[in-house]
C-alpha atoms as a PDB file:
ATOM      1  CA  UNK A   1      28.279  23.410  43.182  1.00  0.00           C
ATOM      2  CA  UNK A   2      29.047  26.304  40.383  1.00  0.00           C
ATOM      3  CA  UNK A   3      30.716  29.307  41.629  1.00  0.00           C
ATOM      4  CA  UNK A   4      32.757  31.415  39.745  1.00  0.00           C
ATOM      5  CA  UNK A   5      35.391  33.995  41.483  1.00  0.00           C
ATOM      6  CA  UNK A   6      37.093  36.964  38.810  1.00  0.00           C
ATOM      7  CA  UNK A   7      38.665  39.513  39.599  1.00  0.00           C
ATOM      8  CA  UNK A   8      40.352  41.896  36.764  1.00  0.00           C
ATOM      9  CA  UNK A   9      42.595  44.745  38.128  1.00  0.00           C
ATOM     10  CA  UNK A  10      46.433  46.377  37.469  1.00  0.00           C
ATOM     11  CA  UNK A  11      48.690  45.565  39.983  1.00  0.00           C
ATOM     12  CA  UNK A  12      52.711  45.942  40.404  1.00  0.00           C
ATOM     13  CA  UNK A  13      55.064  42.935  39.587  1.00  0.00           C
ATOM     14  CA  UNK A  14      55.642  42.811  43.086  1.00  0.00           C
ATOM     15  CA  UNK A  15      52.452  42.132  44.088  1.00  0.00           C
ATOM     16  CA  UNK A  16      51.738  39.637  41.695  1.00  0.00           C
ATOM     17  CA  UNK A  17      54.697  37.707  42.528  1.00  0.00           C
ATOM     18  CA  UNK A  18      52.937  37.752  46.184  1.00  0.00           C
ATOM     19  CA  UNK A  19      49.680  36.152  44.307  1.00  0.00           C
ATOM     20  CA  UNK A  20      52.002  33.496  42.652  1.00  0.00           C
ATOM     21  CA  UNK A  21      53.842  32.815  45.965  1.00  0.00           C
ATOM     22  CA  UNK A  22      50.480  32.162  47.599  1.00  0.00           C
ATOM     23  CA  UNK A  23      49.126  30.273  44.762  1.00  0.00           C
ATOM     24  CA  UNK A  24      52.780  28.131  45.058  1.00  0.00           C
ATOM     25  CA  UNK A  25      51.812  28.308  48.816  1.00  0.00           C
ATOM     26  CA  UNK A  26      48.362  26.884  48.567  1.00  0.00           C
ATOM     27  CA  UNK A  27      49.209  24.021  45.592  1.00  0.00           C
ATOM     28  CA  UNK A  28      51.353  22.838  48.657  1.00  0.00           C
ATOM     29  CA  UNK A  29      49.523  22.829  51.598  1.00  0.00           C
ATOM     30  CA  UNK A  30      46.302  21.360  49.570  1.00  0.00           C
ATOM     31  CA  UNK A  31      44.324  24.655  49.358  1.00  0.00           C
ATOM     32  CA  UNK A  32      43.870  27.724  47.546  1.00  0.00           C
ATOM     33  CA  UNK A  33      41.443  30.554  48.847  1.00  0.00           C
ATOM     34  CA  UNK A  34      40.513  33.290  46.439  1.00  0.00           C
ATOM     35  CA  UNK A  35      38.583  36.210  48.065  1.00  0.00           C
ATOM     36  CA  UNK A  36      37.466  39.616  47.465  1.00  0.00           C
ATOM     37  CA  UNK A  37      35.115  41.577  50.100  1.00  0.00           C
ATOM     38  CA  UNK A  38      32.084  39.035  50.258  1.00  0.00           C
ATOM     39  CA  UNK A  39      32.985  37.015  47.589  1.00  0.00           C
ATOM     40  CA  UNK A  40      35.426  33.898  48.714  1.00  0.00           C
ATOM     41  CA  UNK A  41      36.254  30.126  46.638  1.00  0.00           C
ATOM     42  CA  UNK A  42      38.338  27.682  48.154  1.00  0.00           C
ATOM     43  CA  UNK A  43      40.137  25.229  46.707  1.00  0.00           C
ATOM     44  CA  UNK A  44      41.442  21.891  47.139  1.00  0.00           C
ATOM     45  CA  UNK A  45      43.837  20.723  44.531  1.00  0.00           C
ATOM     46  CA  UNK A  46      43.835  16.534  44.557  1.00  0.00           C
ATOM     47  CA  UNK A  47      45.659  14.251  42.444  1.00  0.00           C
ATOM     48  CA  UNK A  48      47.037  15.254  38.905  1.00  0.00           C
ATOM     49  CA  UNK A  49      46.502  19.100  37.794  1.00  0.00           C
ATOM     50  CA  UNK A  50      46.720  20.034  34.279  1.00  0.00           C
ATOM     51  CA  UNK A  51      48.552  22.809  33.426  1.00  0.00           C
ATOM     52  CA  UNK A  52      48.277  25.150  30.215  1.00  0.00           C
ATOM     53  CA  UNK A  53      50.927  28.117  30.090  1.00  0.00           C
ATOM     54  CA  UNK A  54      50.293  30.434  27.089  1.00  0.00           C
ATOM     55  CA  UNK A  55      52.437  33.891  26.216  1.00  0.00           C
ATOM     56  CA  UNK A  56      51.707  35.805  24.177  1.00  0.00           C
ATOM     57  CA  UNK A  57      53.437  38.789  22.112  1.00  0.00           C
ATOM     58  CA  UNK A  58      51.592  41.244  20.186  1.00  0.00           C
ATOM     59  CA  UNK A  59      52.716  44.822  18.718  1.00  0.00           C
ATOM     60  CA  UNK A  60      53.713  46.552  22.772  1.00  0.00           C
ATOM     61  CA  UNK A  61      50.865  44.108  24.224  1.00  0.00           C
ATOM     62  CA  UNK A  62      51.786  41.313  26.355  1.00  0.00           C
ATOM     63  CA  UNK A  63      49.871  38.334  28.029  1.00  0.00           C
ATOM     64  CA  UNK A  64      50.444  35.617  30.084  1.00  0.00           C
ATOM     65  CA  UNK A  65      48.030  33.179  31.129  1.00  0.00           C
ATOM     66  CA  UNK A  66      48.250  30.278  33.769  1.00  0.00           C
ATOM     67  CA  UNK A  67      45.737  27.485  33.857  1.00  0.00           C
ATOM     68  CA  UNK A  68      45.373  24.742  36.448  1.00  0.00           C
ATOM     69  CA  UNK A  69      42.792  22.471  36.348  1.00  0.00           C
ATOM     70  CA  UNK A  70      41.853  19.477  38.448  1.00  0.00           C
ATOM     71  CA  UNK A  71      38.947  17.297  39.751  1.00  0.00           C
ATOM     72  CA  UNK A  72      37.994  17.631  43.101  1.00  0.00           C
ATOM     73  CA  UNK A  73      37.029  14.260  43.979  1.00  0.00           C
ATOM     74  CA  UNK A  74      36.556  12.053  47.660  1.00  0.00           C
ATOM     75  CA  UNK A  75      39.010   9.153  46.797  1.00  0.00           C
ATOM     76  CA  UNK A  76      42.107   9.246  45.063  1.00  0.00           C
ATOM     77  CA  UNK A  77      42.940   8.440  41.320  1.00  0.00           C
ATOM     78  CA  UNK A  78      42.709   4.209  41.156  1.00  0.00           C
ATOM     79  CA  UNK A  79      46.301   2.646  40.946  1.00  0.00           C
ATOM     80  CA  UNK A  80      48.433   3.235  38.147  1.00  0.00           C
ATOM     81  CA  UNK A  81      47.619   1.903  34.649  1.00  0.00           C
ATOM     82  CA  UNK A  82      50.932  -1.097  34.315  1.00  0.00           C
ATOM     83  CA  UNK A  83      51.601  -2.569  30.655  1.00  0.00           C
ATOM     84  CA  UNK A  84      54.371  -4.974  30.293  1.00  0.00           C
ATOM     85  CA  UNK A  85      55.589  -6.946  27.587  1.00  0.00           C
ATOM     86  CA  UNK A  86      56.729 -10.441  27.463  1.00  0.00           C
ATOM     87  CA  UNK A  87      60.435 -11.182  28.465  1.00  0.00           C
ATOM     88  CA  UNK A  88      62.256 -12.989  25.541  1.00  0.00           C
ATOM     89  CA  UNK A  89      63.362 -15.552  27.779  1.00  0.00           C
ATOM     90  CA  UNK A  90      59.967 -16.379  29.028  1.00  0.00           C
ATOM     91  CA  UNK A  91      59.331 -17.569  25.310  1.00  0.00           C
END
């Protein structure tokens, strides 16, 4: 399934900080729901999410961008990857 959800607006630091609580919110109950009118994604964040954080400072411009990104897949990640070396006394 492709679906994309945007949604470019201004808003007031206060209500962003509601968006980031929710976002915080959903990360940690195991889903995220975007929606606008009609227009509605859900999420469900699994396993390991990358995340990119990039600022940004330019003449009186500002930017900050947050990027999370994540497979949604039916069975967790296999077990952990283990590499050991041998022990000198084993020698």
């Amino acid at each position: 399934m492709n679906k994309l959800f945007k949604y470019d607006g201004l808003q007031q630091p206060d209500v962003i900080a509601a968006y980031l609580e929710a976002v915080r919110d959903g990360f940690a109950s195991g889903e995220i729901t975007l929606s606008q009118g009609e227009d509605v994604l859900r999420l469900i964040p699994k396993g390991l999410v990358a995340v990119t954080v990039e600022g940004k400072a330019k003449g009186e411009d500002r930017k900050l961008k947050l990027t999370f990104r994540w497979k949604e897949r039916e069975q967790e990640c296999s077990a952990p990857l283990l590499i050991t070396a041998r022990d000198e006394d084993d020698a």
